[in-house]
Protein backbone atom coordinates (compact mmCIF):
# COMPACT_ATOMS: atom_id res chain seq x y z
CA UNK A 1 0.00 0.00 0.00
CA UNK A 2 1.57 3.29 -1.23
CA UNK A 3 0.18 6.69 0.37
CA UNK A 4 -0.13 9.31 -1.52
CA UNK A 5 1.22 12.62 -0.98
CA UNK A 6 1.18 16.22 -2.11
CA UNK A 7 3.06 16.42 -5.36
CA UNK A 8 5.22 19.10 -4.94
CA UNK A 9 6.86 17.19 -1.39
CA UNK A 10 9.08 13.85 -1.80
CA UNK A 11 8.27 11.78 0.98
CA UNK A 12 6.44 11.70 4.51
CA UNK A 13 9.16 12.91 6.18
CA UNK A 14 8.81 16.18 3.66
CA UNK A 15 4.88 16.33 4.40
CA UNK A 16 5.22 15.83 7.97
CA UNK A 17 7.80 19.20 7.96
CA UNK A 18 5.24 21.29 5.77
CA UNK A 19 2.93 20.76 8.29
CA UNK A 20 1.08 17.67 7.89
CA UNK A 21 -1.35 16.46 10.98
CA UNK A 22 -1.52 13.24 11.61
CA UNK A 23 -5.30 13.09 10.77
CA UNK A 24 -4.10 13.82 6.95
CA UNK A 25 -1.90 10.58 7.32
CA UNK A 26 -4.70 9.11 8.70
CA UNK A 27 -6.87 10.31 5.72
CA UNK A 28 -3.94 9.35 3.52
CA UNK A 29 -3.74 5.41 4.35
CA UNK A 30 -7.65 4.98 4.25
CA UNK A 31 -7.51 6.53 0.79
CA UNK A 32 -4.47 4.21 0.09
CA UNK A 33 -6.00 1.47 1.27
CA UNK A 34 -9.04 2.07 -0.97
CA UNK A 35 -7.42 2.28 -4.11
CA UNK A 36 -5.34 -0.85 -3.80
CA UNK A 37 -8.73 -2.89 -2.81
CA UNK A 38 -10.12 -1.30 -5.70
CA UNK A 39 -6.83 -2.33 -7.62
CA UNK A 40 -6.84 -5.75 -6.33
CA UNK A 41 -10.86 -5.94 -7.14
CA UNK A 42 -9.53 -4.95 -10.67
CA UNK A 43 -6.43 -7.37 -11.02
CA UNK A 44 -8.94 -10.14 -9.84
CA UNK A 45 -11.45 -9.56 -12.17
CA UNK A 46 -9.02 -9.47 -15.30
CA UNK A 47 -7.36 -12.55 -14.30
CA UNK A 48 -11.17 -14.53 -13.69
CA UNK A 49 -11.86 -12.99 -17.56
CA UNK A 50 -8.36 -14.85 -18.87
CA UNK A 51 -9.08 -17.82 -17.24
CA UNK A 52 -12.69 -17.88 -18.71
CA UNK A 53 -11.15 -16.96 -22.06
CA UNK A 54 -8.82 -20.09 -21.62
CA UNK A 55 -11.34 -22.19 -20.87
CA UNK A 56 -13.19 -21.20 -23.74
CA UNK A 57 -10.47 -21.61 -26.04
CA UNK A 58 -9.91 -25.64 -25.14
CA UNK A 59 -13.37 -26.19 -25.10
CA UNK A 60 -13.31 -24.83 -28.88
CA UNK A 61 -10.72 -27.49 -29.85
CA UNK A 62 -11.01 -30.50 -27.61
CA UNK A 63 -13.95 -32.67 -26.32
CA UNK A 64 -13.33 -32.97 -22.85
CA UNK A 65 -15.20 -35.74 -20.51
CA UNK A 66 -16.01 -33.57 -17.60
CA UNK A 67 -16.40 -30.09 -17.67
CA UNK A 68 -14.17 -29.58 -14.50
CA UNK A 69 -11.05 -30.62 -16.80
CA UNK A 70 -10.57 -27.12 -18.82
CA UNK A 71 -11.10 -25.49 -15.25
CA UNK A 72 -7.79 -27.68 -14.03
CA UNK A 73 -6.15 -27.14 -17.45
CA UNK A 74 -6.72 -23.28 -17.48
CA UNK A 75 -5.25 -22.93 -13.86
CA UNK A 76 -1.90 -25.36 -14.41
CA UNK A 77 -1.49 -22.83 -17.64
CA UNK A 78 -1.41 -20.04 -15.69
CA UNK A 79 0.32 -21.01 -12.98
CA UNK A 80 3.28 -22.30 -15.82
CA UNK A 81 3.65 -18.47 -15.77
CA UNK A 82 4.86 -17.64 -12.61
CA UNK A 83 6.12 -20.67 -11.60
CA UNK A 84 8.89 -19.27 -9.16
CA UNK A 85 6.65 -18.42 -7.18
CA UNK A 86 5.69 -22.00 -5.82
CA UNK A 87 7.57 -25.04 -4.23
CA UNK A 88 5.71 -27.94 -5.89
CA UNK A 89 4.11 -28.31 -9.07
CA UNK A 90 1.25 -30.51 -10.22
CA UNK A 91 2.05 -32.60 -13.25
CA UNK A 92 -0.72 -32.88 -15.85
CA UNK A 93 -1.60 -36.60 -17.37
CA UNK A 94 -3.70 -36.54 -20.28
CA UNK A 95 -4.46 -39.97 -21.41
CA UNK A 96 -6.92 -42.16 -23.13
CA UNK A 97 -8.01 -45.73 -23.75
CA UNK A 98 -7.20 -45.64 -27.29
CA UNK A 99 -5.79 -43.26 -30.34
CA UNK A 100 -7.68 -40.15 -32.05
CA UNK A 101 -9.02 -38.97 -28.58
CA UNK A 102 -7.63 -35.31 -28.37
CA UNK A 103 -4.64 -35.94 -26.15
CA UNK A 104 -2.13 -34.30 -28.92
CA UNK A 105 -4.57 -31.44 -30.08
CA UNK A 106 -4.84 -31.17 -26.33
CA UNK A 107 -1.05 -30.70 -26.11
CA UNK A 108 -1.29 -28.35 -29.22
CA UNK A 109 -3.64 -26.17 -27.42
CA UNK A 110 -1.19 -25.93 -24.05
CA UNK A 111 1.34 -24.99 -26.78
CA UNK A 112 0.00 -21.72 -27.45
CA UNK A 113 -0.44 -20.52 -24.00
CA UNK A 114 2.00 -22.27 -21.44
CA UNK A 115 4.98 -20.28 -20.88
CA UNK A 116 8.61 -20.89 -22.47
CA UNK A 117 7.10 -24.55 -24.04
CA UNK A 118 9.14 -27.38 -24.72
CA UNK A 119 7.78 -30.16 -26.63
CA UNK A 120 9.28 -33.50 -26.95
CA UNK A 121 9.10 -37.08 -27.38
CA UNK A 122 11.20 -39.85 -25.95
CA UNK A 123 14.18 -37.49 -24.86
CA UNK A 124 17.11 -38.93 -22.69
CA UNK A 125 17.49 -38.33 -19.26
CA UNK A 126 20.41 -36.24 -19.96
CA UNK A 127 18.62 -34.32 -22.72
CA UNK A 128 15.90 -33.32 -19.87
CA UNK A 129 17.85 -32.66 -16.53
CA UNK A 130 20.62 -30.36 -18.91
CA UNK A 131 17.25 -28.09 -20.77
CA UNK A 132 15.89 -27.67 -17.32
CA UNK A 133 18.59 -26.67 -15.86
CA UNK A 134 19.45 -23.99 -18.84
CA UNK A 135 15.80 -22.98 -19.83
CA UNK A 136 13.42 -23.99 -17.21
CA UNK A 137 10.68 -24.78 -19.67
CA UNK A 138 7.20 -26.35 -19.53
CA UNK A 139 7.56 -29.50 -20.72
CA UNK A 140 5.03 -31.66 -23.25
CA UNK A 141 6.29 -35.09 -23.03
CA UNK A 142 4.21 -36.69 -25.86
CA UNK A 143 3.73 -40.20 -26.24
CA UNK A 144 4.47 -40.83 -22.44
CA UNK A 145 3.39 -44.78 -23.21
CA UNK A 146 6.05 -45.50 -25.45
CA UNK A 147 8.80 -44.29 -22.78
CA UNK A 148 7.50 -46.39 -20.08
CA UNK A 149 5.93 -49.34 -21.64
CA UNK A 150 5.25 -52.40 -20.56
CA UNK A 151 4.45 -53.71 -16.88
CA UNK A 152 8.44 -54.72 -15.84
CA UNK A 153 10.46 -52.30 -14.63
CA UNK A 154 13.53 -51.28 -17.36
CA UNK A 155 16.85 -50.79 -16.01
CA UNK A 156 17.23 -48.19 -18.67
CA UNK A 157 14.38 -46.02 -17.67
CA UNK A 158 14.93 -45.68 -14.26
CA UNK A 159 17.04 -42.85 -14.41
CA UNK A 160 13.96 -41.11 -16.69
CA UNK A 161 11.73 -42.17 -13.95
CA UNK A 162 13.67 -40.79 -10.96
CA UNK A 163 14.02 -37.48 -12.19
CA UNK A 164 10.26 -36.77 -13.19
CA UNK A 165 9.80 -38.46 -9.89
CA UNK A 166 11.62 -35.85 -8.08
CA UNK A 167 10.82 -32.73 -10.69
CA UNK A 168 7.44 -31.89 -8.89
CA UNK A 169 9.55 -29.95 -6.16
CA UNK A 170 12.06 -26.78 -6.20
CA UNK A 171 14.17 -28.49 -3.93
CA UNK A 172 15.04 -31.66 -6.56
CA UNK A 173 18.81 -31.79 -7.76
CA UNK A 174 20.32 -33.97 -10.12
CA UNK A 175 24.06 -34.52 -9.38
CA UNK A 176 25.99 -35.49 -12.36
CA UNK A 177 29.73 -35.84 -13.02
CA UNK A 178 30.72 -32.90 -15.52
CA UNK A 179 34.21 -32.74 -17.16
CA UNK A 180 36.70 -34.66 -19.43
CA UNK A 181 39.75 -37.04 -18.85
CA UNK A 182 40.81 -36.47 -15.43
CA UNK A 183 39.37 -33.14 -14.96
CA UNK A 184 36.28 -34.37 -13.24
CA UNK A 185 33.78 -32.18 -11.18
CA UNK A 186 30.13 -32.66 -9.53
CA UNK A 187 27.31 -30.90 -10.73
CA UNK A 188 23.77 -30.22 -9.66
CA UNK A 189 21.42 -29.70 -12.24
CA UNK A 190 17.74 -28.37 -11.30
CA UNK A 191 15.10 -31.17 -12.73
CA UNK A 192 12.33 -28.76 -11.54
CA UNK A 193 9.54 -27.55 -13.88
CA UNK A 194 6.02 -27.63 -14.71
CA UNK A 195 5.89 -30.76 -17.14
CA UNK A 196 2.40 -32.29 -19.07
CA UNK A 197 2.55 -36.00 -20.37
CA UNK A 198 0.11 -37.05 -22.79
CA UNK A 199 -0.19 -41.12 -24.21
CA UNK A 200 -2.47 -44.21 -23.62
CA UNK A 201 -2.40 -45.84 -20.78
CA UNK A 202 -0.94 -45.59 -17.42
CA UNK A 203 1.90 -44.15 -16.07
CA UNK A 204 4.40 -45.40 -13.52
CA UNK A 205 2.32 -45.12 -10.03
CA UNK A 206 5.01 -42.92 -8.48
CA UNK A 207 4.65 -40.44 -11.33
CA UNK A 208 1.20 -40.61 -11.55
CA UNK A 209 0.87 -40.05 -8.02
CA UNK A 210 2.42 -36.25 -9.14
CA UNK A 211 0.11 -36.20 -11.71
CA UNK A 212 -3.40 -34.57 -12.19
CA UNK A 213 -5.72 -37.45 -14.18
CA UNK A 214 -7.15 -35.64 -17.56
CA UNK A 215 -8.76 -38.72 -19.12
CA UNK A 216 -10.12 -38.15 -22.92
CA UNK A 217 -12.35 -40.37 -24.80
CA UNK A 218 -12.97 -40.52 -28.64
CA UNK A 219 -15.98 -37.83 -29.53
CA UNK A 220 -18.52 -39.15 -31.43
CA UNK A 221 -20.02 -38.07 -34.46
CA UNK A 222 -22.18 -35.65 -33.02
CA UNK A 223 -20.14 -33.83 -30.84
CA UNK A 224 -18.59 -30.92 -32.84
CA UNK A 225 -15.29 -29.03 -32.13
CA UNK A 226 -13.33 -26.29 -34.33
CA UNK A 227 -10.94 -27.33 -36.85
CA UNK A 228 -7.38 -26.25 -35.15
CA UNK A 229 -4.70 -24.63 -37.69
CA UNK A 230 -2.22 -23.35 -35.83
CA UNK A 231 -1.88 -19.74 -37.20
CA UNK A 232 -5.40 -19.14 -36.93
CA UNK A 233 -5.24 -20.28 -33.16
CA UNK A 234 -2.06 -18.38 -32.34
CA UNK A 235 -3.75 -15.51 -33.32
CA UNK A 236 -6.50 -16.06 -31.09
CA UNK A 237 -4.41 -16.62 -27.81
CA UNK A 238 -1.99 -13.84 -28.57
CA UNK A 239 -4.30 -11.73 -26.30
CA UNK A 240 -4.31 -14.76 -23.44
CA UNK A 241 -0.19 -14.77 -23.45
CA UNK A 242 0.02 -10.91 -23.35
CA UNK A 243 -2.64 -10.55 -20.39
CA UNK A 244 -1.15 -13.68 -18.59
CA UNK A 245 2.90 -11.99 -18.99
CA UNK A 246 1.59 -9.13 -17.96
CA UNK A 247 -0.07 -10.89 -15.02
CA UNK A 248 2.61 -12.60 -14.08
CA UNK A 249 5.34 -9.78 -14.13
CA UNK A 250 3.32 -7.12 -11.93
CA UNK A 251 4.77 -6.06 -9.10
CA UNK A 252 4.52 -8.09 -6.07
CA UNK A 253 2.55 -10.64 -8.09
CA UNK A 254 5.29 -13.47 -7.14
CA UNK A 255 5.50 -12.62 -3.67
CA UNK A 256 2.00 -12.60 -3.03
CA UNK A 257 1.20 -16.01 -4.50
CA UNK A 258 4.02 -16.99 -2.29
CA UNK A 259 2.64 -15.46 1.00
CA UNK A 260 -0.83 -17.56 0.26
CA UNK A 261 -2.10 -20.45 2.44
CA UNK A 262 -4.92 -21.34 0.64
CA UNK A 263 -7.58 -23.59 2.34
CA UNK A 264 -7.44 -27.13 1.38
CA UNK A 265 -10.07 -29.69 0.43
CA UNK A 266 -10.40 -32.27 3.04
CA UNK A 267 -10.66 -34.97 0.07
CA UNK A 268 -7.18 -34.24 -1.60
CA UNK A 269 -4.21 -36.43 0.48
CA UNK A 270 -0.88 -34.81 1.75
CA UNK A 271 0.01 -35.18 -1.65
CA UNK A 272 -2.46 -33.59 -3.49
CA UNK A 273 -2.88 -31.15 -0.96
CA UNK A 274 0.98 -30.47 -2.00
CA UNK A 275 0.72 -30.05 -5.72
CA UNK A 276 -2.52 -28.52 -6.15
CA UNK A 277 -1.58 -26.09 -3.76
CA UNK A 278 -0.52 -23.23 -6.45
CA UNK A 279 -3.98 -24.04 -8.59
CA UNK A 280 -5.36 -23.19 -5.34
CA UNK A 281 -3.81 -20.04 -4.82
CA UNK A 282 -4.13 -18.83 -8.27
CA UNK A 283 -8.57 -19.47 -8.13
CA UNK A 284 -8.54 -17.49 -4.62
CA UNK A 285 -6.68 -14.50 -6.33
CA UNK A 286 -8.91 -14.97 -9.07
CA UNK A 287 -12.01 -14.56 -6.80
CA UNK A 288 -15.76 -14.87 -7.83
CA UNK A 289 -16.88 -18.33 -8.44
CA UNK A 290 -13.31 -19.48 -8.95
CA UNK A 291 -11.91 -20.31 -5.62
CA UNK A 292 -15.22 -22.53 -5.38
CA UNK A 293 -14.67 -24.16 -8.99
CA UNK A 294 -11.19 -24.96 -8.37
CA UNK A 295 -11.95 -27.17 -5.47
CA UNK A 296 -14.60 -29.28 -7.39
CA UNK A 297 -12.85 -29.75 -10.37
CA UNK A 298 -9.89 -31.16 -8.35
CA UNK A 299 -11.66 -33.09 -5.83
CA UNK A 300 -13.86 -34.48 -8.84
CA UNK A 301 -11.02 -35.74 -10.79
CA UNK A 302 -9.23 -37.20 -8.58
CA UNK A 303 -12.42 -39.22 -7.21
CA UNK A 304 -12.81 -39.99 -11.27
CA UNK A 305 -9.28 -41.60 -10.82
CA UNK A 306 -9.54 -43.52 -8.28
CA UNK A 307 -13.47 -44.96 -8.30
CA UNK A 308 -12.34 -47.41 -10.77
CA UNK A 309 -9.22 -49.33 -9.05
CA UNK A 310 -10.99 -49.02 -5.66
CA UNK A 311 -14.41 -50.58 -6.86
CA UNK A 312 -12.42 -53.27 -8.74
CA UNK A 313 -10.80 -53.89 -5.56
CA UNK A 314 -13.72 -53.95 -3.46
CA UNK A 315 -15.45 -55.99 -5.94
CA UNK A 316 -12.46 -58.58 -5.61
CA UNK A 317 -13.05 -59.36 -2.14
CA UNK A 318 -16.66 -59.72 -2.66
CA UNK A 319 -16.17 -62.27 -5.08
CA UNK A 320 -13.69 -64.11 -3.20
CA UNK A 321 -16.36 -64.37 0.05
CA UNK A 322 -18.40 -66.01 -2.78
CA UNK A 323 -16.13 -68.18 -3.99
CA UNK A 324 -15.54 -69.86 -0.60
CA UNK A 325 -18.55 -69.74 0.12
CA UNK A 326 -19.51 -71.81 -3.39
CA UNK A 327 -16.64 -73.92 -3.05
CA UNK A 328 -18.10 -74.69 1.01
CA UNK A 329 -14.49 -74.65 1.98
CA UNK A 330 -12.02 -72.53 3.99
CA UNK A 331 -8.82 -72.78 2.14
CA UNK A 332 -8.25 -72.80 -1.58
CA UNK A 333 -5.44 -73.22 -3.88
CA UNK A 334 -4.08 -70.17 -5.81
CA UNK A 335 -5.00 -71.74 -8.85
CA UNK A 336 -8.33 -73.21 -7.72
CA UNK A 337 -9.24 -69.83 -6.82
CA UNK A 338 -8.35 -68.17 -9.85
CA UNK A 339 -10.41 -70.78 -11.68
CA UNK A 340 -13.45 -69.95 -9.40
CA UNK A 341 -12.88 -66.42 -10.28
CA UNK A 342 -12.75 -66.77 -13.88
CA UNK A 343 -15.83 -68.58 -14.36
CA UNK A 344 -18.08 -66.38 -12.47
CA UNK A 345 -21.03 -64.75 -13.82
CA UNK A 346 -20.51 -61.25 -13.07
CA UNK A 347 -19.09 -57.91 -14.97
CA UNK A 348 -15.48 -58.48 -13.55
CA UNK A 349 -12.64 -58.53 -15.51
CA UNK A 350 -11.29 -61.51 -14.28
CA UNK A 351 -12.35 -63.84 -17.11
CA UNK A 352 -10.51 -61.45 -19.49
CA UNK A 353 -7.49 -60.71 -17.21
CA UNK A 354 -6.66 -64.59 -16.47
CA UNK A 355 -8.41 -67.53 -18.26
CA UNK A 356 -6.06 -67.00 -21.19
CA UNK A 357 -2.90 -67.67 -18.86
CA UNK A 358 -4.96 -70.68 -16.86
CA UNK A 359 -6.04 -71.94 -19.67
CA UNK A 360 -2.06 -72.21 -21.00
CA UNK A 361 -1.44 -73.39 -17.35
CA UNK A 362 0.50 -70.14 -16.19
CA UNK A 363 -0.64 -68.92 -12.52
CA UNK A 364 1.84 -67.29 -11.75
CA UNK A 365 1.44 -64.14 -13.96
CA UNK A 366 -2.41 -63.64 -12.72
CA UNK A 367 -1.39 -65.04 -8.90
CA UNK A 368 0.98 -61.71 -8.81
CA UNK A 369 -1.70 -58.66 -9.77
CA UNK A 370 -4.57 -60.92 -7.82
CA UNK A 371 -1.69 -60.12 -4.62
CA UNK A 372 -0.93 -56.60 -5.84
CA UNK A 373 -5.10 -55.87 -5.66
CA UNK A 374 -5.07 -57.51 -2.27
CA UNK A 375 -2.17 -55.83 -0.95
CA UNK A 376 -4.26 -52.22 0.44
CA UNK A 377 -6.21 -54.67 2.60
CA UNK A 378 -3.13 -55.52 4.59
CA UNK A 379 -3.22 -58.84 2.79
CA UNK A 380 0.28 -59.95 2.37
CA UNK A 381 2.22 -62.57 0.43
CA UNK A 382 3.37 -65.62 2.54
CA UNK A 383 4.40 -68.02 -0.47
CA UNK A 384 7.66 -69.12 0.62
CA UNK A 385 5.83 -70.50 3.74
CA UNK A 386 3.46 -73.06 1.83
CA UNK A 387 5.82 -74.05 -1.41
CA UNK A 388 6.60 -78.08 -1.70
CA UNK A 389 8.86 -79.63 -3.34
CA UNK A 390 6.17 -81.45 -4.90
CA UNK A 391 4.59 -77.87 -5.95
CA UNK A 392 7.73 -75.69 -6.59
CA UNK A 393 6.63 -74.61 -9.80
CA UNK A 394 3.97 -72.77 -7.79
CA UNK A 395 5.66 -70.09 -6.51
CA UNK A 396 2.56 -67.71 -5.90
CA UNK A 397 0.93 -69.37 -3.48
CA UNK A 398 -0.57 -66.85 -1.14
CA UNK A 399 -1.86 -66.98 2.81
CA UNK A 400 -4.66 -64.08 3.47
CA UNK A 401 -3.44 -63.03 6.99
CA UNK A 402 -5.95 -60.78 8.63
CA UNK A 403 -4.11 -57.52 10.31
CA UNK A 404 -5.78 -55.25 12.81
CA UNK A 405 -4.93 -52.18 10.84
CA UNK A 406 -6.48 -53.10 7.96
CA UNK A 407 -10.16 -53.78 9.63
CA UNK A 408 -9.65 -50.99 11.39
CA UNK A 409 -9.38 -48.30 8.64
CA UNK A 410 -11.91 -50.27 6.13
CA UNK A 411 -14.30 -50.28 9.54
CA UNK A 412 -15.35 -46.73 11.07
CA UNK A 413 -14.59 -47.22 14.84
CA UNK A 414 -18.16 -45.55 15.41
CA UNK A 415 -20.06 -49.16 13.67
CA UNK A 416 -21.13 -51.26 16.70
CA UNK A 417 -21.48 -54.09 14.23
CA UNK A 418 -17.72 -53.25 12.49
CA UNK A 419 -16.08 -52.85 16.05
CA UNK A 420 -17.73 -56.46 16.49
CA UNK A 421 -16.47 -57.73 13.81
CA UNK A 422 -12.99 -56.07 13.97
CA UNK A 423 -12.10 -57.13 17.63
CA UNK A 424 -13.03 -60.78 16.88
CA UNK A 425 -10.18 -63.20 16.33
CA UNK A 426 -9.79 -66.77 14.78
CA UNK A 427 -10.04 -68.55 17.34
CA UNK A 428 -12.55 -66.77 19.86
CA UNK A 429 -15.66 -66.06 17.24
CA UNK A 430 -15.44 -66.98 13.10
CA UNK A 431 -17.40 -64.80 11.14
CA UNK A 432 -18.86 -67.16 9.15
CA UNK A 433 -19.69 -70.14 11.03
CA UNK A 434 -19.87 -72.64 7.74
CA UNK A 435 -16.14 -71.91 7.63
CA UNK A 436 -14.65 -73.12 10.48
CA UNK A 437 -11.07 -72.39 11.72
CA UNK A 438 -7.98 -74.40 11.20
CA UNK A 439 -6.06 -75.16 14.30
CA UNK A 440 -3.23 -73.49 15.15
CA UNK A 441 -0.88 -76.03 14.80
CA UNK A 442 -2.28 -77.35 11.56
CA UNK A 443 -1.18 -73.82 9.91
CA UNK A 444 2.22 -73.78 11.46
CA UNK A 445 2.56 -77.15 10.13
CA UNK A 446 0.50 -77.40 6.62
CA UNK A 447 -0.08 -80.66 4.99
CA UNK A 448 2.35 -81.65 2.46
CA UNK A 449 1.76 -80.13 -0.74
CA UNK A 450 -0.58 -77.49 0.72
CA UNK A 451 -0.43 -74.25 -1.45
CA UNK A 452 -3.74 -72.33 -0.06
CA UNK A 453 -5.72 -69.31 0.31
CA UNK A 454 -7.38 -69.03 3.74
CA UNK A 455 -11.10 -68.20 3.47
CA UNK A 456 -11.34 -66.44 7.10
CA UNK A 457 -8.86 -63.19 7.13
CA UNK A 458 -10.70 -62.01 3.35
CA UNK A 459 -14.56 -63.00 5.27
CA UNK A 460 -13.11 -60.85 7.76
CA UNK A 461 -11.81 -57.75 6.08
CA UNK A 462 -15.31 -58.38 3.57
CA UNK A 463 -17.87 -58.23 6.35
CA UNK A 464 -15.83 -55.60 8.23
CA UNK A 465 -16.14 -53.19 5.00
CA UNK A 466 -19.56 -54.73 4.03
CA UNK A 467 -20.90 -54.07 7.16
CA UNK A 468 -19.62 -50.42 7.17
CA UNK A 469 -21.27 -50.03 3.73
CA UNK A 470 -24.49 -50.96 4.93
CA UNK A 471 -24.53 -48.44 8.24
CA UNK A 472 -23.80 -45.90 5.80
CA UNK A 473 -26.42 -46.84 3.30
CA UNK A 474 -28.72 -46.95 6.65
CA UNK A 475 -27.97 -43.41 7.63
CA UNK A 476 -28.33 -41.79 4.27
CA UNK A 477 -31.56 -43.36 4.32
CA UNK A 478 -32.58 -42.10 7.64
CA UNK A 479 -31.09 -38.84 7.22
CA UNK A 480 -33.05 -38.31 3.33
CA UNK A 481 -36.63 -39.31 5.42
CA UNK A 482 -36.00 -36.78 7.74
């Protein structure tokens, strides 16, 4: 705030000698103070009209699949201008089932507007860490899937995949040895920048975890979108780069985006919470319905991304329940199991995912991702425990063992009926009676040849989050009669 004084006087000290009292001070800082509300009232309401504009302009070119994603997209653009001003960055991951979905035109579009772009595809790891460190671009990686394909991990890559691993924070360094012959030296190269992958698929978790989700489908015939040639739409974002340079270079504009502790959405996780933080910032100083918008479009996308792994999951453990339950047993073998799985009647995916590989007499393949979907639920992996000599070839033989923790955080302590279920053990009260409990001794000891899947601990963790789904389905009800 900058007070305003006679023009024919320097400073206050000058005013106060002419004569000043100190009700014209007084006079002077409410004035002040009025025209840089009215200035920040201003600044606000330009930068809520570029975003708007921004969102227009995507929504012009590319079919998007919720209309919270061009809110996302326009704030990550803006914030690519005036990135110093944050610690973290969010990562953007636009990607689709399949090809001709908008994920390059997408990338076009964030062309024309991001600040200092740098497109590529496929570059080395010491292509990336040296151009951020000299230009401290935005980068487009395009065609993300073919740099991390397949599901094994590639000693090659996993330099590539450290860096953009640590390249969401300031504070990531890359040291390298710099130098030639004997005249060696270490170097620390910044890997820290705003960055935007685009391809089908997935992406490593621990990159995706830094990533927003912007998934794209193929439009249909009836959804219609401008044709994009590039000079036309330069043209029509030259006004969007000016007012967002211009945004970005006013004075104090860094330092107050770095001064803001904008609130949170309870939904978003530590992580989240770090990375969004700067969208965050940049909606409150856009005021009006932004601050709001921001904080639906992220907590909607992110509940997009993970509804589909988490039902699949849940669905898993239903299934199993059922399988036991048709197979009127309380252990199974991995591959029994699987088999069970496979030929159920149901809209899983397991007949797709695995009766190809049974069916060629591989278990070992679908044993692995039916332990990595079992793993949140604090069901672990105790093959070495059960393999035979007879069975070696069986290496994925799994035990469900049933952990406090994991009852415990599927289970809201609150539940009479979940804290029943959680505090009950193996061998004081089964949950399900028609599967009755192997003596101790018989699982320190298993029968020779045993490779098996123990019914109880997955009943357990089932009812546990079964039962916590139905109190919750009780008390919406009760609360919509009332």
């Amino acid at each position: 705030m900058r007070v305003k004084i006679p023009e024919q006087l320097k400073d206050l000290n000058d005013w106060t000698r002419a004569g000043a009292t100190p009700a014209d001070l007084r006079a002077a800082m409410v004035e002040a103070a009025k025209a840089a509300a009215i200035k920040g009232e201003k600044c606000a309401a330009e930068l809520a009209l570029v975003l708007d504009s921004i969102c227009e302009f995507l929504r012009r070119h590319v079919v998007f699949t919720s209309p919270t994603q061009p809110i996302v997209i326009a704030l990550w653009i803006t914030h690519t201008w005036i990135l110093d001003a944050f610690d973290c960055t969010p990562y953007l991951h636009v990607s689709s089932p399949e090809k001709r979905s908008g994920k390059t035109k997408l990338l076009d579009c964030l062309e024309l507007i991001a600040a200092k772009v740098w497109r590529a595809i496929s570059p080395s790891e010491a292509v990336l860490y040296r151009k951020i460190e000299i230009d401290h671009p935005t980068l487009l990686l395009d065609e993300v899937d073919t740099v991390f394909s397949g599901g094994n991990k590639d000693e090659r890559k996993e330099p590539l995949r450290a860096l953009l691993n640590a390249g969401f924070e300031r504070k990531a360094k890359v040291p390298r040895c710099i130098g030639q012959g004997s005249n060696y030296h270490v170097q620390e190269f910044s890997v820290f920048c705003a960055k935007a992958f685009a391809g089908i698929g997935k992406l490593p978790d621990t990159i995706a975890d830094r990533c927003i989700p912007i998934r794209l489908n193929r439009r249909s015939r009836e959804e219609k979108i401008e044709r994009f040639r590039k000079r036309d739409a330069e043209a029509a974002t030259f006004s969007i780069r000016e007012s967002l340079a211009a945004w970005a270079q006013e004075n104090g504009q860094a330092e107050r985006l770095r001064a803001a502790r904008p609130e949170i959405p309870c939904e978003l996780d530590d992580r989240q919470a770090d990375i969004c933080e700067p969208l965050l910032a940049i909606a409150d100083q856009a005021g009006g319905s932004w601050s709001q918008r921001c904080r639906e479009a992220l907590v909607a996308l992110y509940a997009i991304d993970h509804e589909d792994e988490e039902s699949l999951r849940v669905k898993l453990l239903s299934d199993i329940r059922e399988a036991f339950e048709a197979a009127k047993a309380d252990r199974l073998g991995t591959e029994q199991l699987l088999g069970l799985l496979v030929n159920r009647e149901s809209d899983a995916p397991w007949a797709d995912w695995w009766e190809h590989h049974l069916s060629n007499g591989n278990t070992r393949g679908p044993a692995a991702k039916l332990a990595r979907l079992l793993k949140p639920f604090g069901i672990r992996s105790r093959g070495s425990d059960w393999v035979t000599a007879q069975r070696r070839e069986a290496t994925c033989g799994k035990t469900l063992r049933r952990h406090g923790n994991a009852t415990a955080r599927l289970a809201p302590p609150e539940n009479a009926r979940t804290q029943q279920i959680r505090s009950s053990t193996y061998e004081k009260q089964p949950i399900f009676p028609a599967l009755k409990m192997q003596h101790q001794q018989s699982v320190l000891h298993p029968p020779k040849g045993a490779i098996f899947l123990r019914a109880t601990s997955c009943c357990c963790i089932v009812a546990s989050f079964l039962a916590s789904r139905a109190e919750s389905d009780r008390a919406k009800t009760n609360a919509a009669s009332i």
